[in-house]
Protein backbone atom coordinates (compact mmCIF):
# COMPACT_ATOMS: atom_id res chain seq x y z
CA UNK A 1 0.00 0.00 0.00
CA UNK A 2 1.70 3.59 -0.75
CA UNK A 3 1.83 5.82 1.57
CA UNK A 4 -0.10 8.71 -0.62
CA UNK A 5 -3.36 6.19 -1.02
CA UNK A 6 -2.86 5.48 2.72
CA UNK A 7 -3.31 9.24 3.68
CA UNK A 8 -6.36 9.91 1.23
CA UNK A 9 -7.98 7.22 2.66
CA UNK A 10 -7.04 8.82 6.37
CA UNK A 11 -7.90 11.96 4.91
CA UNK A 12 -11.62 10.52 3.70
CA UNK A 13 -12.27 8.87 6.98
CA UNK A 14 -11.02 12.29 9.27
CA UNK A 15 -13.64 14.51 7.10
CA UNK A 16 -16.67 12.27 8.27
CA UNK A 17 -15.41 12.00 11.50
CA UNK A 18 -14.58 15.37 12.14
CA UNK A 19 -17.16 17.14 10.11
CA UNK A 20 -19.92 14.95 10.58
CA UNK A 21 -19.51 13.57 13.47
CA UNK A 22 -19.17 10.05 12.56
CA UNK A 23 -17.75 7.38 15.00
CA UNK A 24 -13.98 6.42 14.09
CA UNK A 25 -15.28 2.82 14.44
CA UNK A 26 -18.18 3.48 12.29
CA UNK A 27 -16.70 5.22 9.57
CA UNK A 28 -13.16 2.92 9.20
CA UNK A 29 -15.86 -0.12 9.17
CA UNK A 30 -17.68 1.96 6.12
CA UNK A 31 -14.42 2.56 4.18
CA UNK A 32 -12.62 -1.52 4.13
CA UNK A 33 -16.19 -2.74 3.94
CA UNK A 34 -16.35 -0.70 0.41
CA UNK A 35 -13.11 -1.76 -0.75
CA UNK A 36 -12.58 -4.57 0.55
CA UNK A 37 -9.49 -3.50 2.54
CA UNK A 38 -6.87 -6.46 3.15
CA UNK A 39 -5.18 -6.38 6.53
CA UNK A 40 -2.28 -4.02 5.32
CA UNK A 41 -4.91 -1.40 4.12
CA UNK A 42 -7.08 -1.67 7.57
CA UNK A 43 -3.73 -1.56 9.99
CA UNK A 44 -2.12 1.53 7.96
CA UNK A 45 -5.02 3.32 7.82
CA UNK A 46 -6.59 3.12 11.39
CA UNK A 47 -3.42 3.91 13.11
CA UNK A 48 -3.23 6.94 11.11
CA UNK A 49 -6.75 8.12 11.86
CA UNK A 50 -7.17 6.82 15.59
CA UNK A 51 -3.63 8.65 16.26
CA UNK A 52 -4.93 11.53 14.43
CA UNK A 53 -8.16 11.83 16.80
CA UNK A 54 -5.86 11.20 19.70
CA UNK A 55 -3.02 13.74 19.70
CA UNK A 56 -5.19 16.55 16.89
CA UNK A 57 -4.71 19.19 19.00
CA UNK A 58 -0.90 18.82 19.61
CA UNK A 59 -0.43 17.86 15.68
CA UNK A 60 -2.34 20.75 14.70
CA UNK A 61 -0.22 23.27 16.61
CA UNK A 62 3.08 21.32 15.42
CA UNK A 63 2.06 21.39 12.00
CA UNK A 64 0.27 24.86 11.78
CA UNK A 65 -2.71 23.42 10.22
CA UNK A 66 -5.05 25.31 8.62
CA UNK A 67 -8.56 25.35 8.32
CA UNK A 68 -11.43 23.66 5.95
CA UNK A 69 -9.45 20.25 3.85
CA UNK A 70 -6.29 21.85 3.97
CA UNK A 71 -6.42 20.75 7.88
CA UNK A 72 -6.87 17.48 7.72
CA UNK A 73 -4.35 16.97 4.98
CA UNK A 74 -1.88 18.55 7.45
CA UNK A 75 -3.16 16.61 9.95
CA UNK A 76 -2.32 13.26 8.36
CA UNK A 77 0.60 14.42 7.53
CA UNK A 78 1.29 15.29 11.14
CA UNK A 79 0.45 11.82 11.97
CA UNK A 80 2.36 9.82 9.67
CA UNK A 81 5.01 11.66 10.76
CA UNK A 82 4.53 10.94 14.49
CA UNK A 83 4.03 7.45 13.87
CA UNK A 84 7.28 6.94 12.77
CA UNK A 85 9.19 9.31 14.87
CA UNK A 86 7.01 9.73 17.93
CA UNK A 87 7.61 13.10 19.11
CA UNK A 88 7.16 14.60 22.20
CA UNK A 89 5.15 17.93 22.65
CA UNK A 90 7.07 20.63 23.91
CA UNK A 91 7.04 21.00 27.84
CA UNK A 92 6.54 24.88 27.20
CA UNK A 93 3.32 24.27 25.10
CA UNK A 94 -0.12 24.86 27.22
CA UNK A 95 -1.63 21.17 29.10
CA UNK A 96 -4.34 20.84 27.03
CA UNK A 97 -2.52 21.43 23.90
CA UNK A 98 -0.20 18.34 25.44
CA UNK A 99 -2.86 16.44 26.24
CA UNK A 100 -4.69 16.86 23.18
CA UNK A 101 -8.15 18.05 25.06
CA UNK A 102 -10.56 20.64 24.49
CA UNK A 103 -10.19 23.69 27.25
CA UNK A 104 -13.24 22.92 28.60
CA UNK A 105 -12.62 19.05 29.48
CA UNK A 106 -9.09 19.88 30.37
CA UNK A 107 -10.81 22.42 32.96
CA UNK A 108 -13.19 20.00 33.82
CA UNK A 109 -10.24 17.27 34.50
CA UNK A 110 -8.60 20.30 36.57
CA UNK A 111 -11.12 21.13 38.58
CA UNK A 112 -11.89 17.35 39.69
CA UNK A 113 -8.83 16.44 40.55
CA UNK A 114 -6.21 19.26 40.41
CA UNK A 115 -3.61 19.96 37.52
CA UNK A 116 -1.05 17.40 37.99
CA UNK A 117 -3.61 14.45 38.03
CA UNK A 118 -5.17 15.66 35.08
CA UNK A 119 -2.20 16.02 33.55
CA UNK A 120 -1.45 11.83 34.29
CA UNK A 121 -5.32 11.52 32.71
CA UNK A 122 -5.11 13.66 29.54
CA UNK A 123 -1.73 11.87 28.93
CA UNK A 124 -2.99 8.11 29.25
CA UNK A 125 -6.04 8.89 27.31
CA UNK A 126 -3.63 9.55 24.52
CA UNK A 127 -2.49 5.88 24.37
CA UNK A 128 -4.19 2.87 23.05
CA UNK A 129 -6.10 0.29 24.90
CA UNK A 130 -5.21 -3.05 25.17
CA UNK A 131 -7.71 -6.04 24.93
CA UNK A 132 -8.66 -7.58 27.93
CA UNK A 133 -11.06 -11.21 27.98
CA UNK A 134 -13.60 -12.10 30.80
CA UNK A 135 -13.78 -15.74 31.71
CA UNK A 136 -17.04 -17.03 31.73
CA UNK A 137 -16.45 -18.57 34.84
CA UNK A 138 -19.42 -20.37 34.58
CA UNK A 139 -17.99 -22.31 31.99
CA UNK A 140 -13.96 -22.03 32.81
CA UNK A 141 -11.45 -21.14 35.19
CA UNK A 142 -8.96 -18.30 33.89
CA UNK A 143 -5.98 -20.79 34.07
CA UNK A 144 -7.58 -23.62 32.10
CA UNK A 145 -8.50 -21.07 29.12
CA UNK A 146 -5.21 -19.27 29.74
CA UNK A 147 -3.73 -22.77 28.24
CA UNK A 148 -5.87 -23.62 25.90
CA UNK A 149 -5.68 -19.76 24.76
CA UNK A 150 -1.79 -20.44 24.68
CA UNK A 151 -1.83 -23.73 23.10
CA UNK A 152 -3.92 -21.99 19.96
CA UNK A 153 -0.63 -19.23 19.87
CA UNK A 154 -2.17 -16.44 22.02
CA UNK A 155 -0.41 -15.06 24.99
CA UNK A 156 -2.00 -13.58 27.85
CA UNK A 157 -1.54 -12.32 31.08
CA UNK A 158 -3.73 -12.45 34.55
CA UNK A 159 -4.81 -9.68 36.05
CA UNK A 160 -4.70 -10.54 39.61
CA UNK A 161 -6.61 -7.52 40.87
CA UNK A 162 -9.60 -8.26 38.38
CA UNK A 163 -10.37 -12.03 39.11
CA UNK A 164 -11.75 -13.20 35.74
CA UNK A 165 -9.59 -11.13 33.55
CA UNK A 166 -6.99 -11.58 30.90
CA UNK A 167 -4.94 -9.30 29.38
CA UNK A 168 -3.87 -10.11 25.56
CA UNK A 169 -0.43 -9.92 24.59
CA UNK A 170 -0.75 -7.58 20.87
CA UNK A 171 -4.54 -7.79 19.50
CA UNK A 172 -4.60 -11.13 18.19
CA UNK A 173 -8.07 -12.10 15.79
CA UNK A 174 -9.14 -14.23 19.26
CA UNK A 175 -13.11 -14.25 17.88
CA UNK A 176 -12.12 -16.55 15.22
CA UNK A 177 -11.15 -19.15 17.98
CA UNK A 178 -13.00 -22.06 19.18
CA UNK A 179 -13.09 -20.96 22.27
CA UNK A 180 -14.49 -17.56 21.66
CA UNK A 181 -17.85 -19.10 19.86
CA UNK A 182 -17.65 -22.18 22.75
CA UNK A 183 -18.76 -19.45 24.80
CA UNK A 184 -15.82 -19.74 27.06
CA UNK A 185 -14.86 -15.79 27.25
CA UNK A 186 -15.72 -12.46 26.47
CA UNK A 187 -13.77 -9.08 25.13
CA UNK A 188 -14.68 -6.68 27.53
CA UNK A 189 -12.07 -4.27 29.23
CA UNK A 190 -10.96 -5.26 32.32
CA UNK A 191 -12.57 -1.67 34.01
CA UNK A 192 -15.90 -2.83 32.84
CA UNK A 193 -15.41 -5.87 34.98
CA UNK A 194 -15.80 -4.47 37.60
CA UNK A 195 -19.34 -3.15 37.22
CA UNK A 196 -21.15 -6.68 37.56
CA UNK A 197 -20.01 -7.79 40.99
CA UNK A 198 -20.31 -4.88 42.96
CA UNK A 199 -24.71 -5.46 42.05
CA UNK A 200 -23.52 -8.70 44.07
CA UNK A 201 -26.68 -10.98 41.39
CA UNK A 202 -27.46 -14.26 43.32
CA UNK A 203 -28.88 -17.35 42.24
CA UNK A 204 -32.61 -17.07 41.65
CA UNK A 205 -32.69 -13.59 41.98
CA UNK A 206 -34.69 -11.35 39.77
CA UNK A 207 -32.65 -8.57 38.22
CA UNK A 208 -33.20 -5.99 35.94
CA UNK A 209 -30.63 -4.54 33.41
CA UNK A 210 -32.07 -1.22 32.53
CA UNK A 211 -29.79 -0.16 30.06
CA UNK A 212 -28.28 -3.55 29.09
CA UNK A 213 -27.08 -2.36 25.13
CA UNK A 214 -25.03 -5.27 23.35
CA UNK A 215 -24.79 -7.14 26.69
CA UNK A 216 -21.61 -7.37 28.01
CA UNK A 217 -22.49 -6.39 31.29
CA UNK A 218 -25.98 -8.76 31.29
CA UNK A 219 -24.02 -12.03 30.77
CA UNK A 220 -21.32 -11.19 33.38
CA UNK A 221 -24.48 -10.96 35.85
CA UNK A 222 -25.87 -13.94 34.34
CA UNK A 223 -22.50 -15.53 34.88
CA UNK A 224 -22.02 -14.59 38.73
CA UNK A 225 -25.77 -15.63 38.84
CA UNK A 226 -24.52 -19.31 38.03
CA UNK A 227 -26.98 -18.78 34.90
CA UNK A 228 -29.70 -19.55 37.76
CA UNK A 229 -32.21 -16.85 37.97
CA UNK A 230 -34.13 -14.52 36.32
CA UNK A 231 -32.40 -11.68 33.96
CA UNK A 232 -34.34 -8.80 32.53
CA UNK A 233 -32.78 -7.12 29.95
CA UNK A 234 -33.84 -3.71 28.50
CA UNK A 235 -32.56 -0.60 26.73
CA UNK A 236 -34.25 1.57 24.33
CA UNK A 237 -32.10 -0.05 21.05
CA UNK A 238 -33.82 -3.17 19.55
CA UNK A 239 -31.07 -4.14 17.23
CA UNK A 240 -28.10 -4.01 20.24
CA UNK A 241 -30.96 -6.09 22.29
CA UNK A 242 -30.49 -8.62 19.52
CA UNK A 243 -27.29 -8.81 19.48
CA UNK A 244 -27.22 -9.73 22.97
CA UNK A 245 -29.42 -12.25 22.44
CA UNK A 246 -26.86 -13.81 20.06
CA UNK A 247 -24.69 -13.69 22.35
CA UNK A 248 -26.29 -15.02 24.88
CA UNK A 249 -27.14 -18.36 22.93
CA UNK A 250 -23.36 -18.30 22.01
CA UNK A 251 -22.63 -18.44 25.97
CA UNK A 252 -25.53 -21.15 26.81
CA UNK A 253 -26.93 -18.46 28.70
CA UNK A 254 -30.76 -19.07 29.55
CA UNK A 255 -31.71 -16.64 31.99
CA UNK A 256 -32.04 -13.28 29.81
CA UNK A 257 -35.27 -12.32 29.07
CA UNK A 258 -35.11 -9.06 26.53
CA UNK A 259 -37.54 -5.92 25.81
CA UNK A 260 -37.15 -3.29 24.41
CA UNK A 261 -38.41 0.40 25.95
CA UNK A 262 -39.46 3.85 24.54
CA UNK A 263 -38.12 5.57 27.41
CA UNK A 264 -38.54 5.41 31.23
CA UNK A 265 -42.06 5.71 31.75
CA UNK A 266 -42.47 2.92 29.67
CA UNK A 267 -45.85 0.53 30.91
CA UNK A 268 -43.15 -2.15 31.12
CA UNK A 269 -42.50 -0.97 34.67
CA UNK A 270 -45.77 -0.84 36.21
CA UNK A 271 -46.16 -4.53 36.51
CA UNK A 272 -42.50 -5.06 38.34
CA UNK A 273 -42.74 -2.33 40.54
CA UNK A 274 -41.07 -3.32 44.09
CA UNK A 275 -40.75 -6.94 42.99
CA UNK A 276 -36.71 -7.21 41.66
CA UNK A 277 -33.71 -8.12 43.82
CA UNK A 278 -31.54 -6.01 41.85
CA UNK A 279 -30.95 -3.12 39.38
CA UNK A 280 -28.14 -2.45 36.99
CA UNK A 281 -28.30 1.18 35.42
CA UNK A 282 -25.20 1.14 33.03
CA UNK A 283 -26.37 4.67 31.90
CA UNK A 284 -25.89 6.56 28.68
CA UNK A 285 -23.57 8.99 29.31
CA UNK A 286 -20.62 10.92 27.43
CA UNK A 287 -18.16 8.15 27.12
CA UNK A 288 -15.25 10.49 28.47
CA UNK A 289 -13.91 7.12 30.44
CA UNK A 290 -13.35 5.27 27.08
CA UNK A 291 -11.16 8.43 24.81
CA UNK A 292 -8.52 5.72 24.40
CA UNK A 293 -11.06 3.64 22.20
CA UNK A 294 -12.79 6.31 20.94
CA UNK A 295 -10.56 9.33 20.93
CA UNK A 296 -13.58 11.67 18.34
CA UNK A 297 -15.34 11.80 21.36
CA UNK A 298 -13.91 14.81 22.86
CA UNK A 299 -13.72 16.26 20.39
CA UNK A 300 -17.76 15.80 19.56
CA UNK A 301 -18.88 16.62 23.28
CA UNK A 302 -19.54 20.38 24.58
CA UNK A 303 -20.72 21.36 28.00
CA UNK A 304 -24.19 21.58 27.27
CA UNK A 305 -24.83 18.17 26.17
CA UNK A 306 -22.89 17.05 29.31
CA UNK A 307 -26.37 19.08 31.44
CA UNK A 308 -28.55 16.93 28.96
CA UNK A 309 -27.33 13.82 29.84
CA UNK A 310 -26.79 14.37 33.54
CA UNK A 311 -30.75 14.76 33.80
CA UNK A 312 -31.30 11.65 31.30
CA UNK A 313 -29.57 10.19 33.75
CA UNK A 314 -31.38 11.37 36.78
CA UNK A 315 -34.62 9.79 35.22
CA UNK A 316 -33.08 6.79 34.51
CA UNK A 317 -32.03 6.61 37.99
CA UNK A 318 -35.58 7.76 39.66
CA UNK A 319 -37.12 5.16 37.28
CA UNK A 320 -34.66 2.26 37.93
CA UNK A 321 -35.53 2.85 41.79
CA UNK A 322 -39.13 2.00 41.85
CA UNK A 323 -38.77 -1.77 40.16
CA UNK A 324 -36.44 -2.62 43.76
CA UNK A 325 -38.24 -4.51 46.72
CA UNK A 326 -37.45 -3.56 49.85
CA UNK A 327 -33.62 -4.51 50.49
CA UNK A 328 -32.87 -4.78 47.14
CA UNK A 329 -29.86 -3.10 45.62
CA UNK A 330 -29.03 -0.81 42.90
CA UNK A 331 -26.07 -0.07 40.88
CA UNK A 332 -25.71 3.07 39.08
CA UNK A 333 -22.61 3.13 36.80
CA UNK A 334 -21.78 5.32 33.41
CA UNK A 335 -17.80 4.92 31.24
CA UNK A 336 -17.38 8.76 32.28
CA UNK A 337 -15.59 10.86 33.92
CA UNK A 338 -16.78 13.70 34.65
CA UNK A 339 -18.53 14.60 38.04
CA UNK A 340 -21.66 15.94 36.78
CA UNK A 341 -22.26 12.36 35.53
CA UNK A 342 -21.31 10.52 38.65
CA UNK A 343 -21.39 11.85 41.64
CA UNK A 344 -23.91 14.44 41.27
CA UNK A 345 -26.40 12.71 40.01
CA UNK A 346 -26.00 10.00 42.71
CA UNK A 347 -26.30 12.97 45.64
CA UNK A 348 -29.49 14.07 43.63
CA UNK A 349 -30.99 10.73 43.71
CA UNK A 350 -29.96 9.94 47.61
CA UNK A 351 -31.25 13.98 48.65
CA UNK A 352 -34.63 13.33 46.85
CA UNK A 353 -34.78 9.78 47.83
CA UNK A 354 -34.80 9.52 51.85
CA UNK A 355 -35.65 5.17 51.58
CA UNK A 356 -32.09 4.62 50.02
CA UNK A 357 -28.93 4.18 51.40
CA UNK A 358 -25.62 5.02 50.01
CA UNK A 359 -23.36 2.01 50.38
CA UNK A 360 -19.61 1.78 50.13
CA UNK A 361 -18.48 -0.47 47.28
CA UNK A 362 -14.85 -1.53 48.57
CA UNK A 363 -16.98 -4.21 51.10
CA UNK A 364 -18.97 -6.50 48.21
CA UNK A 365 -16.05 -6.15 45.75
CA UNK A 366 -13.40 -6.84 48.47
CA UNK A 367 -15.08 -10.10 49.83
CA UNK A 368 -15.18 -11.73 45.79
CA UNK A 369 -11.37 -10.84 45.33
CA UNK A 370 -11.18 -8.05 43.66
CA UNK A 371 -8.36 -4.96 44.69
CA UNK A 372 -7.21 -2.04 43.67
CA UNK A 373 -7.29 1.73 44.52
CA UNK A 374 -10.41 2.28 42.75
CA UNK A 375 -11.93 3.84 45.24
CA UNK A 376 -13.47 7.59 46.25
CA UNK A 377 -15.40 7.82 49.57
CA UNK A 378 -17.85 5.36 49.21
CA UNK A 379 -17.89 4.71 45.24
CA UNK A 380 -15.38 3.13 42.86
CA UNK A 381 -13.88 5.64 40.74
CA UNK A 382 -11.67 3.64 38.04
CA UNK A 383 -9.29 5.91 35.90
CA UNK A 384 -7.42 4.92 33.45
CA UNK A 385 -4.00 6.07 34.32
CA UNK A 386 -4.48 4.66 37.71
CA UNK A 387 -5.61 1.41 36.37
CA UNK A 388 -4.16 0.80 32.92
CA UNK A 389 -7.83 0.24 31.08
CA UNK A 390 -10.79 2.62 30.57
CA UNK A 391 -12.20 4.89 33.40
CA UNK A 392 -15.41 3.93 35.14
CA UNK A 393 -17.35 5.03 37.76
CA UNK A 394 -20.18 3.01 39.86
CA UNK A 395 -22.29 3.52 43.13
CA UNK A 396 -23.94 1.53 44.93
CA UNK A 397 -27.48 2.00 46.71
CA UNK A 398 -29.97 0.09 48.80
CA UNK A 399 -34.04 0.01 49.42
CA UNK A 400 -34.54 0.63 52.88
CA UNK A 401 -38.07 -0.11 53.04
């Protein structure tokens, strides 16, 4: 592949992504699926845009970029560049030019957690994620699939701190394996894993996943639930509902039970009000905790949509609350960062909802092995250059009466 065919099709991708707001995912997908792209064409060409999205700001000031195409011709450029001699940003040149953040999220990071933990943040949002695998313990210990994972050529590593997770070695095609369609594991990032246990599912219980999406986080509960149980699954997006359902059947999992919802007054609700064990809202939110995956996000978000979501949220929250019986618990967990997201909308809920009671979430995630310094007052806080995967954040809440 030369490089000038490499950096139109960069160039091609960049324009959707940056002037349409595309996902990088979305739009690479787009591209090799309408030519075909061999493995050369896909590796070449995603490193230059995902680098691109990562480090724009910092290319754009070394390269002077103009405006309209001209930029993002200079801005693959840039990146080309970079890629093959990685250079550092100049320690004179302003944090969020190093970082590669808009002012306002570098503010944001600032005012959260002061300048020189930002700093760490910005920085290790700026590198790519690895590719962690969940055991589906229900099926396989981690060491038994670590073997048969290295017996098929694929090297991994334990995470000791995260008790069903392994961390690949590269980003080896490990969903072509028998394994992966034995239902033995899942890709999910080793920060996510941590979301499931702290709900503490047991056997027979009824729990809800309000916002369940493609699933990952619905068959880790189905797994911890011993696939014994009931497991209801709903978001608002029929076709990722499906997809879970595909994968559940891949993972003999039986418990899930799908629907899909308009929004949350849905009638769906009024018939399991105060009768589930156990709610899971994995809530929309801006995705700030996953800007090593999907770097165009920062660079698609603005403050006001932040204010939107934060009272999505809220509802979500208020809604999720009335299905729990007395006793039961509630997770509420979102992939961002940002305060107004997490914490806030958590004191909301516990202010305006006097029969709930804020737990700590070191105790349940302690006692089923897992350990780390994920943890903020009472709620686990997981960023990623603390933790080496993608930033999380989860509370966890109890029914009085």
């Amino acid at each position: 592949m030369t490089p000038d065919l490499s950096h139109r099709l960069a160039e091609r991708v960049l324009e959707e992504i940056l002037d349409h707001h595309a996902s990088a995912d979305g739009a690479l997908r787009q591209l090799f699926s309408q030519r075909n792209s061999g493995s050369t064409e896909r590796a070449r060409v995603g490193d230059l845009v995902f680098h691109a999205l990562r480090h724009l700001r910092r290319l754009e000031a070394d390269a002077e970029s103009a405006g309209g195409n001209d930029r993002v011709i200079r801005l693959v450029a840039a990146a080309a560049s970079d890629l093959d001699t990685p250079a550092a940003s100049p320690l004179f040149s302003p944090a969020p030019v190093r970082c590669s953040l808009p002012d306002w999220l570098w503010e944001t990071f600032v005012a959260q957690w002061g300048e020189e933990q930002a700093l760490a943040l910005g920085m290790a949002l700026n590198q790519p994620a690895s590719t962690d695998l969940r055991v589906n313990r229900a099926r396989i210990d981690r060491d038994t699939l670590s073997q048969r994972l290295l017996a098929a050529g694929i090297h991994t590593t334990p995470l000791e701190e995260t008790p069903d997770a392994l961390r690949l070695t590269g980003h080896p095609p490990v969903t072509t394996l028998e394994p992966f369609h034995d239902g033995l594991f899942e890709i999910q990032d080793k920060g996510s894993q941590w979301i499931a246990p702290l709900l503490g599912p047991r056997p027979g219980e009824t729990v809800v996943d309000l916002c369940a999406g493609g699933g990952g986080k619905t068959l880790h509960l189905a797994a911890l639930m011993r696939n014994q149980g009931r497991i209801l699954a709903t978001d608002t997006d029929a076709r990722r509902l499906n997809r879970l359902t595909q994968r559940a059947r891949r993972t003999r999992t039986s418990l899930v039970r799908v629907q899909t919802l308009r929004h949350e007054r849905d009638p769906w609700f009024k018939p399991h009000v105060g009768k589930v064990d156990a709610v899971l809202v994995d809530a929309p939110c801006s995705g700030t905790g996953t800007l090593r995956r999907h770097p165009e996000i920062k660079w698609h978000l603005d403050p006001a949509q932040i204010a939107a979501l934060a009272d999505r949220q809220s509802a979500l929250l208020n809604a999720a609350a009335t299905l729990l019986r007395p006793g039961g618990r509630l997770v509420y967990a979102t992939c961002s960062l940002l305060r107004q997201e997490n914490q806030a909308v958590v004191e909301r809920f516990v202010n305006e909802n006097q029969n709930f009671r804020h737990l700590s979430a070191m105790p349940p995630l302690a006692a089923q092995g897992y350990a780390g310094l994920y943890f903020q007052e009472r709620d686990l806080v997981i960023l990623p250059h603390v933790a080496g995967c993608d930033g999380f954040f989860a509370a966890l809440l109890q029914r009085n009466r």
